[in-house]
Protein backbone atom coordinates (compact mmCIF):
# COMPACT_ATOMS: atom_id res chain seq x y z
CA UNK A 1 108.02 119.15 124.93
CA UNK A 2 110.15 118.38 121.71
CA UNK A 3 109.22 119.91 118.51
CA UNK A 4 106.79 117.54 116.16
CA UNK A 5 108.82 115.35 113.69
CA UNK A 6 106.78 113.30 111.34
CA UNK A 7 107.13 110.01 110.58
CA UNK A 8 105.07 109.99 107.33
CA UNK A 9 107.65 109.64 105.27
CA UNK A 10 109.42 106.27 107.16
CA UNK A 11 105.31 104.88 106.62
CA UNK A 12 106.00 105.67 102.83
CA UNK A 13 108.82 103.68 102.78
CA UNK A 14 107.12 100.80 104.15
CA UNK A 15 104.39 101.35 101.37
CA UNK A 16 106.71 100.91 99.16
CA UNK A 17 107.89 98.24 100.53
CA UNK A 18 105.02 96.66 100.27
CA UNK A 19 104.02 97.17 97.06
CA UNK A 20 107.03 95.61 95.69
CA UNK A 21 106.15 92.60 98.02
CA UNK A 22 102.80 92.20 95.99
CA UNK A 23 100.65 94.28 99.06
CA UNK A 24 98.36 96.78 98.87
CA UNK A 25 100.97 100.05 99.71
CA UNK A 26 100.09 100.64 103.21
CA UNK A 27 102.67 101.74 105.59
CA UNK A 28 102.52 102.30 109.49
CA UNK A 29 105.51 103.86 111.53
CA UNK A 30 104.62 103.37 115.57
CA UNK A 31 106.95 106.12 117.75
CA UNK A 32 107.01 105.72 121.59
CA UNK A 33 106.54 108.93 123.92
CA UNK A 34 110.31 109.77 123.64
CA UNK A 35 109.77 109.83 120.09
CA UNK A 36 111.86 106.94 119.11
CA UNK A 37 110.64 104.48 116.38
CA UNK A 38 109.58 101.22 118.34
CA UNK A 39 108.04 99.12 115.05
CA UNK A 40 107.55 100.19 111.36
CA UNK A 41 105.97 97.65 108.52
CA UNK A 42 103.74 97.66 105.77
CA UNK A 43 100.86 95.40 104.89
CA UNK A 44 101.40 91.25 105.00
CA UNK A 45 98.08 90.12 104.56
CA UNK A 46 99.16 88.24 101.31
CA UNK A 47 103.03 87.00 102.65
CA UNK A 48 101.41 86.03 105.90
CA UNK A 49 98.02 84.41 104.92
CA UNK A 50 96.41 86.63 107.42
CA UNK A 51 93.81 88.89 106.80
CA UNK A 52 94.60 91.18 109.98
CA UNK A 53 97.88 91.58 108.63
CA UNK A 54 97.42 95.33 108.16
CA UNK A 55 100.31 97.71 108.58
CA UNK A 56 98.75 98.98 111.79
CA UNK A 57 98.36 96.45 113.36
CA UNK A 58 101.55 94.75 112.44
CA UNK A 59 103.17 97.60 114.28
CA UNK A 60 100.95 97.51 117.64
CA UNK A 61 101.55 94.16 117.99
CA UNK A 62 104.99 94.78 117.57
CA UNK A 63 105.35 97.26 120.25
CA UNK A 64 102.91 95.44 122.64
CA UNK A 65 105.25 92.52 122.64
CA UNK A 66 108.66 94.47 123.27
CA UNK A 67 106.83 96.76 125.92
CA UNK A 68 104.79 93.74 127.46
CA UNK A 69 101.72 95.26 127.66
CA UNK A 70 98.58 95.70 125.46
CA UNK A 71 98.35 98.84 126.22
CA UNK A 72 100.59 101.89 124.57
CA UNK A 73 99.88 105.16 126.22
CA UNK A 74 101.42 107.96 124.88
CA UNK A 75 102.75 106.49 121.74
CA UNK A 76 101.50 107.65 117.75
CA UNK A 77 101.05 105.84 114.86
CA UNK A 78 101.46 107.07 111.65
CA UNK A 79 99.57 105.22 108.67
CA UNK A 80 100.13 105.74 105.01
CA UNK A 81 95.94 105.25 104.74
CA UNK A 82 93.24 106.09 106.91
CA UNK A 83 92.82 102.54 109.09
CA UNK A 84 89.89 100.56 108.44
CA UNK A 85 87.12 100.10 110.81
CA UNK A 86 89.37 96.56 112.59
CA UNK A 87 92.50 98.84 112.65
CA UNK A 88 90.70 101.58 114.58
CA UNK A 89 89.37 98.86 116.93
CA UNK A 90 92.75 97.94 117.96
CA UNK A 91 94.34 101.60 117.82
CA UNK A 92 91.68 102.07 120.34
CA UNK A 93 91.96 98.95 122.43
CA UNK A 94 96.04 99.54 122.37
CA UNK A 95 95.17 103.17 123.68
CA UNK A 96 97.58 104.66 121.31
CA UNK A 97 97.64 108.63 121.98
CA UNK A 98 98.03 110.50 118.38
CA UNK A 99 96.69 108.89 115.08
CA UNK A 100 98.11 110.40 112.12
CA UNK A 101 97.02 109.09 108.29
CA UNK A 102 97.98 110.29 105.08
CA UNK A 103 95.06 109.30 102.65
CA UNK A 104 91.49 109.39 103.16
CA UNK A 105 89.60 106.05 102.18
CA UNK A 106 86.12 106.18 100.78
CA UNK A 107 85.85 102.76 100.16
CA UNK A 108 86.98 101.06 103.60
CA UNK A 109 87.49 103.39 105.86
CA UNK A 110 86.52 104.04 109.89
CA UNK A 111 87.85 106.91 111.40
CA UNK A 112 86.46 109.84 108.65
CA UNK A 113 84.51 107.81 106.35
CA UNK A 114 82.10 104.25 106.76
CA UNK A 115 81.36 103.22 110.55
CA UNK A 116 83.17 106.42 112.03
CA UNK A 117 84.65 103.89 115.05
CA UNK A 118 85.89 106.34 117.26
CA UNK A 119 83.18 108.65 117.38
CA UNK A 120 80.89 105.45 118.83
CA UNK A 121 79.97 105.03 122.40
CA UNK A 122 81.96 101.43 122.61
CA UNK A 123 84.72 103.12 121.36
CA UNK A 124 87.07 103.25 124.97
CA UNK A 125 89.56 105.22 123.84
CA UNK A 126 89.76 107.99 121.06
CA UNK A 127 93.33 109.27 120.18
CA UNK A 128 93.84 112.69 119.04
CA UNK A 129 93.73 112.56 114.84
CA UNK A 130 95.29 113.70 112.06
CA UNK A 131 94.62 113.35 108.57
CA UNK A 132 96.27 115.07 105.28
CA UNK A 133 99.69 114.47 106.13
CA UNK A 134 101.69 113.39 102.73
CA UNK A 135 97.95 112.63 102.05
CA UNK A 136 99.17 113.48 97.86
CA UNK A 137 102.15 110.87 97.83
CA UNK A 138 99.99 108.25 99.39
CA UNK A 139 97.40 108.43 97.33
CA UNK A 140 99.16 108.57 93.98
CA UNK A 141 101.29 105.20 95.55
CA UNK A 142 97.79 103.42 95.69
CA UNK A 143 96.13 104.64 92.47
CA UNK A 144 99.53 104.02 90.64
CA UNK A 145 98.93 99.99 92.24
CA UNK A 146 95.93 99.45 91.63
CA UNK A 147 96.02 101.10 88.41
CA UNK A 148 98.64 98.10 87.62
CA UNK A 149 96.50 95.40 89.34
CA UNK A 150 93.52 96.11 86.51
CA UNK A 151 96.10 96.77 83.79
CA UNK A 152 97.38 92.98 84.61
CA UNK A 153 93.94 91.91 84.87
CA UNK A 154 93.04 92.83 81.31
CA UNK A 155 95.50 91.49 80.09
CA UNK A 156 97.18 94.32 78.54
């Protein structure tokens, strides 16, 4: 087994990314059982018009589509934000092995926080988690946007 390399900080990039693209700063980085990147994006909810447009999912459908399968055993995702309860749907429906997030969400979270989707019975598959990673940097990337978003708001 190779040693663990993270990934968190290619999902930060994406963040960015996306916060310079007018998104909320979420990044996802998707690495195949070799450990080579197979799809890396940030959030395109706004660009795309589509409200599933999350990073995550951006990614998984990525990699479903160059591995032809729905399926992704033995691949992680890392996410700049703990995924939302939809996200965690599909990270479970895509079978993805490892789940590693950065920030916690209060607000709209699923995996630690709200609906806790892996830890229900209709949940088929459960991938191995880890939170806290970068879990500083993250946060202070979505505080700093939003912090912007109400200073524009005001008017100030």
């Amino acid at each position: 087994m190779s040693p663990f390399t993270s990934h968190m900080e290619t999902a930060l990039e994406e963040a960015r990314a996306a916060a310079d693209r007018g998104e909320v700063p979420v990044g996802a980085v998707l690495v195949d059982p070799s450990g080579r990147v197979v799809a890396r994006d940030g959030n395109r909810t706004r660009e795309l018009c589509d409200p599933t447009a999350h990073a995550e999912v951006l990614v998984i459908r990525a990699a479903c589509k160059a591995a032809g399968s729905e399926r992704l055993p033995g691949h992680r995702l890392y996410v700049t934000l703990e995924p939302c309860p939809a996200c965690a749907m599909v990270i479970s429906a895509a079978r993805i092995e490892r789940l590693y997030y950065a920030a916690a969400d209060p607000k709209s979270g699923g995996i630690a926080q709200g609906p806790r989707i892996f830890s229900h019975p209709q949940a088929h598959h459960v991938p191995e988690i880890y939170d806290g990673l970068c879990a500083e940097e993250a946060g202070q990337l979505l505080r700093a946007f939003f912090a912007a978003r109400r200073q524009d708001m005001s008017g100030d």
